[in-house]
N, C-alpha and C. Protein backbone atom coordinates (compact mmCIF):
# COMPACT_ATOMS: atom_id res chain seq x y z
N UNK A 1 114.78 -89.25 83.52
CA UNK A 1 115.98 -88.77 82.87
C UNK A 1 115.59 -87.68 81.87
N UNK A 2 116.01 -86.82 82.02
CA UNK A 2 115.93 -85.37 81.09
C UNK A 2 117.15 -85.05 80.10
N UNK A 3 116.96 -84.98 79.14
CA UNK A 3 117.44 -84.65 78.31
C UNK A 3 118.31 -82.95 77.88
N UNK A 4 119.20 -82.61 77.65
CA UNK A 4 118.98 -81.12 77.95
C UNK A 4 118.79 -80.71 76.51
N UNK A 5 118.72 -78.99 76.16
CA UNK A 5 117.83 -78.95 74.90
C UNK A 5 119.33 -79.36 74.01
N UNK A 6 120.55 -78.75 74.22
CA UNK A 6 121.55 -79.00 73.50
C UNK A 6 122.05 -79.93 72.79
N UNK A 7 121.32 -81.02 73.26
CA UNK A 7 121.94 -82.65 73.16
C UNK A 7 120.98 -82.61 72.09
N UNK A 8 119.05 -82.80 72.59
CA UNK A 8 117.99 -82.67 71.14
C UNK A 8 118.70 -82.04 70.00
N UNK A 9 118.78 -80.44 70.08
CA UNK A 9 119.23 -79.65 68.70
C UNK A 9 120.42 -80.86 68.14
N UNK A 10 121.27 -80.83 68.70
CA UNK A 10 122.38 -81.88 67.77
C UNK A 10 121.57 -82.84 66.93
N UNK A 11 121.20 -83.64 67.80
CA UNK A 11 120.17 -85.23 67.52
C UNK A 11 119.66 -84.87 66.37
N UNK A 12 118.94 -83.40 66.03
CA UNK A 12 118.00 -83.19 65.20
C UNK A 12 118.39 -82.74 64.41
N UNK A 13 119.89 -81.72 64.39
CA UNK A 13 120.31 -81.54 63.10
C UNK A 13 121.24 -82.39 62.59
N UNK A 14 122.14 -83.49 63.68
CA UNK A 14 121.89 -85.06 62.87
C UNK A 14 121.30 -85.80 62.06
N UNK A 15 120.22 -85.81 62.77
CA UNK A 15 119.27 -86.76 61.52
C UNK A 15 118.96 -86.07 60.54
N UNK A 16 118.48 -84.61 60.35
CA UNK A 16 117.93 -83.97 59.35
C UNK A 16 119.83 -83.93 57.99
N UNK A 17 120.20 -83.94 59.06
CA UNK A 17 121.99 -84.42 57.96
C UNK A 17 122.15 -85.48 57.13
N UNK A 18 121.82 -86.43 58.15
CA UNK A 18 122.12 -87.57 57.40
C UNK A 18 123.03 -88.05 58.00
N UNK A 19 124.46 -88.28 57.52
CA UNK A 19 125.34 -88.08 58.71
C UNK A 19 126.38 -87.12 58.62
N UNK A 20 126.93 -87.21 59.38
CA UNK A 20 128.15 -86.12 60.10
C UNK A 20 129.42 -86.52 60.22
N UNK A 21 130.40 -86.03 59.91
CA UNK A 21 131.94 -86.82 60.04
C UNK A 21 132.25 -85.84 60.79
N UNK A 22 133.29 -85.68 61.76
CA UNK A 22 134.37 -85.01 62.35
C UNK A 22 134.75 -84.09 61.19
N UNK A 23 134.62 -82.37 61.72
CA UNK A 23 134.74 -81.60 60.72
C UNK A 23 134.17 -81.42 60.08
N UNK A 24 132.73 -81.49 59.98
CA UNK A 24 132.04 -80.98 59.51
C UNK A 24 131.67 -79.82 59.54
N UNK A 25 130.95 -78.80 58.78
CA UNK A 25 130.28 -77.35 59.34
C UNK A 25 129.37 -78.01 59.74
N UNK A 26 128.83 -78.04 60.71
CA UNK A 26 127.27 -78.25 61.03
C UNK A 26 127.07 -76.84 61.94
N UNK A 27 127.87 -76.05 62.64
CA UNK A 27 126.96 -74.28 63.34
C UNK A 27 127.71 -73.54 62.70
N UNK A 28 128.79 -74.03 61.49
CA UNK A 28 129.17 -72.62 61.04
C UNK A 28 128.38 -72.22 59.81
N UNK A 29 127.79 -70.59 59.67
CA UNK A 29 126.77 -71.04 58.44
C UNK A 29 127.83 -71.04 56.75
N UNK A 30 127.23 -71.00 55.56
CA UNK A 30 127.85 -71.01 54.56
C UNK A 30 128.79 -69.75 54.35
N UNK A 31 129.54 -70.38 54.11
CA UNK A 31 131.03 -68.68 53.35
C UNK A 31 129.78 -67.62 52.41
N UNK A 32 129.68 -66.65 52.81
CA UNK A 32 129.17 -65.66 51.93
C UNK A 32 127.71 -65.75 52.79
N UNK A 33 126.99 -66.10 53.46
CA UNK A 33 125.79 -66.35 53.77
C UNK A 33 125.65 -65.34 54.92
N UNK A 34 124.66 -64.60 54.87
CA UNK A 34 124.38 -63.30 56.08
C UNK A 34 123.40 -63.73 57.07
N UNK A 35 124.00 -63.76 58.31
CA UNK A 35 123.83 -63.45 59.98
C UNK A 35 123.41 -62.92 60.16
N UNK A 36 122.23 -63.02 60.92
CA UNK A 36 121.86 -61.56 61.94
C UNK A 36 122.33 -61.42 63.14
N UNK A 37 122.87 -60.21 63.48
CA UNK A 37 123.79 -60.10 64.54
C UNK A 37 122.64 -60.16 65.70
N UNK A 38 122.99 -61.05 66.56
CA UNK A 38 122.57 -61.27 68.15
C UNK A 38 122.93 -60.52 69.01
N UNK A 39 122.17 -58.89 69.52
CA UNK A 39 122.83 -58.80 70.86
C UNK A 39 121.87 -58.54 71.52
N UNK A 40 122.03 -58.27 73.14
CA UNK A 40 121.33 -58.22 74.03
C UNK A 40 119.98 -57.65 73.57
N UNK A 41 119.72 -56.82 73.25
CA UNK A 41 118.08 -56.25 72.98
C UNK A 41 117.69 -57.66 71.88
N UNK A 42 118.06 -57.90 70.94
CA UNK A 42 117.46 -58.62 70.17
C UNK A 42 116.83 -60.18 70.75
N UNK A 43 118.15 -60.48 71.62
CA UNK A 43 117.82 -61.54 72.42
C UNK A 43 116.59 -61.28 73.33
N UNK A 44 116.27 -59.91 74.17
CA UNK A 44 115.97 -60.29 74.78
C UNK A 44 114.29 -59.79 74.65
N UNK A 45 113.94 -59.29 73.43
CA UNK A 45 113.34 -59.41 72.26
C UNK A 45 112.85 -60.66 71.94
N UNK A 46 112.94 -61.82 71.81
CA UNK A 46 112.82 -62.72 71.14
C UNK A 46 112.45 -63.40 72.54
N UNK A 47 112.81 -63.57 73.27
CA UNK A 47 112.86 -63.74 75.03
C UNK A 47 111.09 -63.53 75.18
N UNK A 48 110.94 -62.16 74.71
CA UNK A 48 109.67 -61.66 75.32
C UNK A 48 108.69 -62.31 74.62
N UNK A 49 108.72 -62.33 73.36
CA UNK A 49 107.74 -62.88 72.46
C UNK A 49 107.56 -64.04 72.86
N UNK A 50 108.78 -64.94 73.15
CA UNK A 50 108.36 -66.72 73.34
C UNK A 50 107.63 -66.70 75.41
N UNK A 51 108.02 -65.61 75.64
CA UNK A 51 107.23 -65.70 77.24
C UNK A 51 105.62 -65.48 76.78
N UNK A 52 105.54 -64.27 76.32
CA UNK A 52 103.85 -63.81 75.72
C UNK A 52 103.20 -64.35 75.01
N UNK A 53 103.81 -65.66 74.48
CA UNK A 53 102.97 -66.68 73.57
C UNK A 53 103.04 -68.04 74.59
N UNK A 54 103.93 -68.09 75.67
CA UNK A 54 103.84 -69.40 76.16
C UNK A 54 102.66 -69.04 77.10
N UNK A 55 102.31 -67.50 77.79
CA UNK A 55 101.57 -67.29 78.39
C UNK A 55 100.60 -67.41 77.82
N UNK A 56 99.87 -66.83 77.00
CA UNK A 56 98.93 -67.07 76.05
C UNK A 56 98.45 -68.62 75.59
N UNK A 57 99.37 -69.35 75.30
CA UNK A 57 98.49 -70.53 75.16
C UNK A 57 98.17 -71.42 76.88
N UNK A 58 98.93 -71.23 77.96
CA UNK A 58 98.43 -71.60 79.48
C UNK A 58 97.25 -70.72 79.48
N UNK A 59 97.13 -69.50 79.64
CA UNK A 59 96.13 -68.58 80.14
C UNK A 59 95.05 -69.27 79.73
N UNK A 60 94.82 -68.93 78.33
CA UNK A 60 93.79 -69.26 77.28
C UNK A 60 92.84 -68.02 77.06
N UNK A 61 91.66 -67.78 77.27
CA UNK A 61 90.70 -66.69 77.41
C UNK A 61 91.21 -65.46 78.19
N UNK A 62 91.27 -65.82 79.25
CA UNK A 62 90.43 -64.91 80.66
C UNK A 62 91.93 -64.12 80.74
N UNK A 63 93.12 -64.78 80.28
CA UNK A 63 94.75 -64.09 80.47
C UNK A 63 94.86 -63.81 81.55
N UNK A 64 94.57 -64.76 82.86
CA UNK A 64 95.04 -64.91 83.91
C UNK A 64 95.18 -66.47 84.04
N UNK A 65 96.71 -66.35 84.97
CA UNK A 65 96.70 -68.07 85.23
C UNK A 65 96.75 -68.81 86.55
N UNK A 66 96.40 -69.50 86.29
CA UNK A 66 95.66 -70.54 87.33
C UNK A 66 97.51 -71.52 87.60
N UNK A 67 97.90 -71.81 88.80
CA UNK A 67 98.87 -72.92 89.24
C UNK A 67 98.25 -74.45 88.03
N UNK A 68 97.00 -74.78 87.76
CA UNK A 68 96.72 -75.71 87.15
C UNK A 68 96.86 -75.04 85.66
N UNK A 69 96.24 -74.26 85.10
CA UNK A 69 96.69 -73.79 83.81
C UNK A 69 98.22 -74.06 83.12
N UNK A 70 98.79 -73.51 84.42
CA UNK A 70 100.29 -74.14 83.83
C UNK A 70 100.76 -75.30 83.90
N UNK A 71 100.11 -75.83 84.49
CA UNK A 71 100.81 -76.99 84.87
C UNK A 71 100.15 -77.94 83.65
N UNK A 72 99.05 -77.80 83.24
CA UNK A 72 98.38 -78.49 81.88
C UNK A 72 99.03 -78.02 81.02
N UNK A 73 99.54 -76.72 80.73
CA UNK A 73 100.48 -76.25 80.11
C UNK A 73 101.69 -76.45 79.35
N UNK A 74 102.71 -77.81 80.45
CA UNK A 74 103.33 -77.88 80.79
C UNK A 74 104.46 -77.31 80.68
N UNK A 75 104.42 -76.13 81.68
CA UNK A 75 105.01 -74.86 81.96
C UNK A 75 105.20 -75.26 83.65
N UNK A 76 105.89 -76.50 83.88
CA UNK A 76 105.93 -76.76 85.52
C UNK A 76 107.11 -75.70 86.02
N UNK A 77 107.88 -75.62 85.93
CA UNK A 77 108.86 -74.45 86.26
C UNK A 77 107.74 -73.45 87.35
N UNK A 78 106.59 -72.53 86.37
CA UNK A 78 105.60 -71.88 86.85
C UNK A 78 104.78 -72.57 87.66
N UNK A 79 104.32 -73.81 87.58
CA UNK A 79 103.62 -74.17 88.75
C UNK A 79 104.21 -74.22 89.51
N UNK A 80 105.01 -74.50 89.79
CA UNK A 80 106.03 -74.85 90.73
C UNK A 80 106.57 -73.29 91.84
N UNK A 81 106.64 -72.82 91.00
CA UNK A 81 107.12 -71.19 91.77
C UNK A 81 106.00 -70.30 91.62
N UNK A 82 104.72 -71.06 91.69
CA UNK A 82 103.48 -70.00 91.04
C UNK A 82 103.03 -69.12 92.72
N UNK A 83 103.45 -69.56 94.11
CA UNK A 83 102.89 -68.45 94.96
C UNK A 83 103.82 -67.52 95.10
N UNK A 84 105.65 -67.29 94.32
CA UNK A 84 106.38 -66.58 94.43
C UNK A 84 105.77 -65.61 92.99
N UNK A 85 105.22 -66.58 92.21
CA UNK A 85 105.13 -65.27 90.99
C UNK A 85 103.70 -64.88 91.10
N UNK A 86 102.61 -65.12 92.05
CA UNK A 86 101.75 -64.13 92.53
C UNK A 86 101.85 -63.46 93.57
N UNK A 87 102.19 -62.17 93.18
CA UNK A 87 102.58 -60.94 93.92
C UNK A 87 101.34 -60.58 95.06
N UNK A 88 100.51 -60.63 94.49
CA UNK A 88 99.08 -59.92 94.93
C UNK A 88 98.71 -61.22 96.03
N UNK A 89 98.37 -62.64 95.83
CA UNK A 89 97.93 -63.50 95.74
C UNK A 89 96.36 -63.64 96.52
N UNK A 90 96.14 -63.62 94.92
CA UNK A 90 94.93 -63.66 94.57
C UNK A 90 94.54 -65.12 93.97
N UNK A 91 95.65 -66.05 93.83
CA UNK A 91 95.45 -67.31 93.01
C UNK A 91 95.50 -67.30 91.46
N UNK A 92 95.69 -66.26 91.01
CA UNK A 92 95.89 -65.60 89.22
C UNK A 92 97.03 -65.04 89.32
N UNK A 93 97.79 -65.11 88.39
CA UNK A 93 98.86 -64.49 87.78
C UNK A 93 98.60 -64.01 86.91
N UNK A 94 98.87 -62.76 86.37
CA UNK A 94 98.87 -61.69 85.23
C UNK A 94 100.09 -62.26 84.18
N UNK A 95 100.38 -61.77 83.04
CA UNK A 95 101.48 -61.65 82.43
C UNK A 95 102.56 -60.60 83.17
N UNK A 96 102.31 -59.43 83.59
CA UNK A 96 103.28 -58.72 84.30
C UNK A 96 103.92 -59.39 85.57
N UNK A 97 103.06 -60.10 86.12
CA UNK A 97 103.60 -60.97 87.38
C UNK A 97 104.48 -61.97 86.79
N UNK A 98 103.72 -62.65 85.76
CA UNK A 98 104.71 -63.43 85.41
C UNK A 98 106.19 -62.83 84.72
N UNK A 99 105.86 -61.83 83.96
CA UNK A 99 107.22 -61.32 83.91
C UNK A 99 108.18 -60.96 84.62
N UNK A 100 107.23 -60.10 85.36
CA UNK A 100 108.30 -59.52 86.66
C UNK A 100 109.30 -60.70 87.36
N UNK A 101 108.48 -61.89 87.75
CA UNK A 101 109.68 -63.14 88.02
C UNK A 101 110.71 -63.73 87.06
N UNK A 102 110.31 -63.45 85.62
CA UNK A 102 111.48 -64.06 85.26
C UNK A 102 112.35 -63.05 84.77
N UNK A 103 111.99 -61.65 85.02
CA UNK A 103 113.12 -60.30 84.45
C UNK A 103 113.74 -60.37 85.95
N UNK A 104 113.35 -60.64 87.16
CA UNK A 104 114.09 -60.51 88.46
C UNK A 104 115.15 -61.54 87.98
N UNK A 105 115.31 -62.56 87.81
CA UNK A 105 116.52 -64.09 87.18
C UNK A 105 117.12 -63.51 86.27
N UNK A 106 117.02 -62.62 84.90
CA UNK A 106 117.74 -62.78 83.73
C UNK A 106 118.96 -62.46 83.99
N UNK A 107 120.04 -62.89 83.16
CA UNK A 107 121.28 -62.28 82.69
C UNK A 107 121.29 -61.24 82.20
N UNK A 108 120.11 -60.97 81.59
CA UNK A 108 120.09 -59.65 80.47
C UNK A 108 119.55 -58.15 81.21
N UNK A 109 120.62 -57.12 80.81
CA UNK A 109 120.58 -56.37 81.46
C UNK A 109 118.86 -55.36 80.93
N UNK A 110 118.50 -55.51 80.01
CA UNK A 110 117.25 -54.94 79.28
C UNK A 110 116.33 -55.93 80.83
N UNK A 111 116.12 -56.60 80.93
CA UNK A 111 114.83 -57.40 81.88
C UNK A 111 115.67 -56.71 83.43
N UNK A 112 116.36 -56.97 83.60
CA UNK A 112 117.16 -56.88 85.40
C UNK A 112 116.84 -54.78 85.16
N UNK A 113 116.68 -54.15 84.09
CA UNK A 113 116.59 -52.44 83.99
C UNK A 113 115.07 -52.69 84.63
N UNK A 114 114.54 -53.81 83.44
CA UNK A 114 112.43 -53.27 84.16
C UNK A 114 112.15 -53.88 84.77
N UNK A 115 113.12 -54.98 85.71
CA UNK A 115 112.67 -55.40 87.00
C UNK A 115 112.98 -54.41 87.71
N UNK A 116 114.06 -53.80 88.12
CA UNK A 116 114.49 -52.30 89.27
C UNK A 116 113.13 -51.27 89.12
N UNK A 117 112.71 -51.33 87.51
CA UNK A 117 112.00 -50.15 87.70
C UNK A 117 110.25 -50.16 87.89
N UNK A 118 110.00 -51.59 88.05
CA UNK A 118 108.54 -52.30 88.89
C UNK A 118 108.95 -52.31 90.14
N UNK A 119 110.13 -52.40 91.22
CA UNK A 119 110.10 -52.66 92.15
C UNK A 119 109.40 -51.27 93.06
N UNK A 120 108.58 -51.48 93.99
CA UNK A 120 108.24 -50.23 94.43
C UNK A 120 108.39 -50.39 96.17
N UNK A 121 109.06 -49.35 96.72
CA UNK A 121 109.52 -49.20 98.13
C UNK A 121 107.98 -48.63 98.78
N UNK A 122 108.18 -49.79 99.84
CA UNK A 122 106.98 -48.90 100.72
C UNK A 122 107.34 -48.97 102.54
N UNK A 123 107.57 -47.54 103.00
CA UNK A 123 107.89 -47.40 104.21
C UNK A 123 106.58 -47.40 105.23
């Protein structure tokens, strides 16, 4: 049974509450308190950094990954789809390989721009 992350975040800013009544603010922030506005680049910004650090701690040294790297990782998603996200297959995945598979999936139009523009035609 899996949990999804939405349900955790509640749970956790539950308990860190204390408790909660109906009507509470708990996602609206304080009257007067400044936001940083979220849009697509920033998101997908923040996107990149948490891919290049999740890669980074699977890789380890050598910054190529191994189907077992990730999977010790536990980054199974990538093991799991690891001979679709080696392009070359060579048994290593790069960070660009790995990117390139998950900018081919995004919603965000910044990743789906530099997936079109890695794709290369060969007649």
């Amino acid at each position: 049974m899996t949990i999804s992350r939405t349900i955790i975040i509640v749970l956790l800013f539950t308990a860190m509450a204390g408790s909660v009544h109906a009507g509470d603010r708990i996602w609206d922030p304080e009257p007067g308190a400044k936001t940083e506005k979220q849009d697509a680049a920033s998101i997908q910004k923040l996107l990149d950094l948490e891919l290049r650090a999740k890669f980074g701690a699977a890789a380890k040294s050598n910054h190529l990954l191994t189907t077992q790297a990730a999977s010790d990782a536990g980054w199974g998603f990538v093991a799991d789809h690891f001979t679709e996200i080696d392009g070359n297959h060579d048994g290593y995945a790069s960070f660009d390989e790995v990117q390139a598979f998950f900018d081919v999936r995004s919603p965000l139009p910044a990743a789906r721009a530099r997936a079109a523009a890695k794709v290369q035609v060969v007649e």
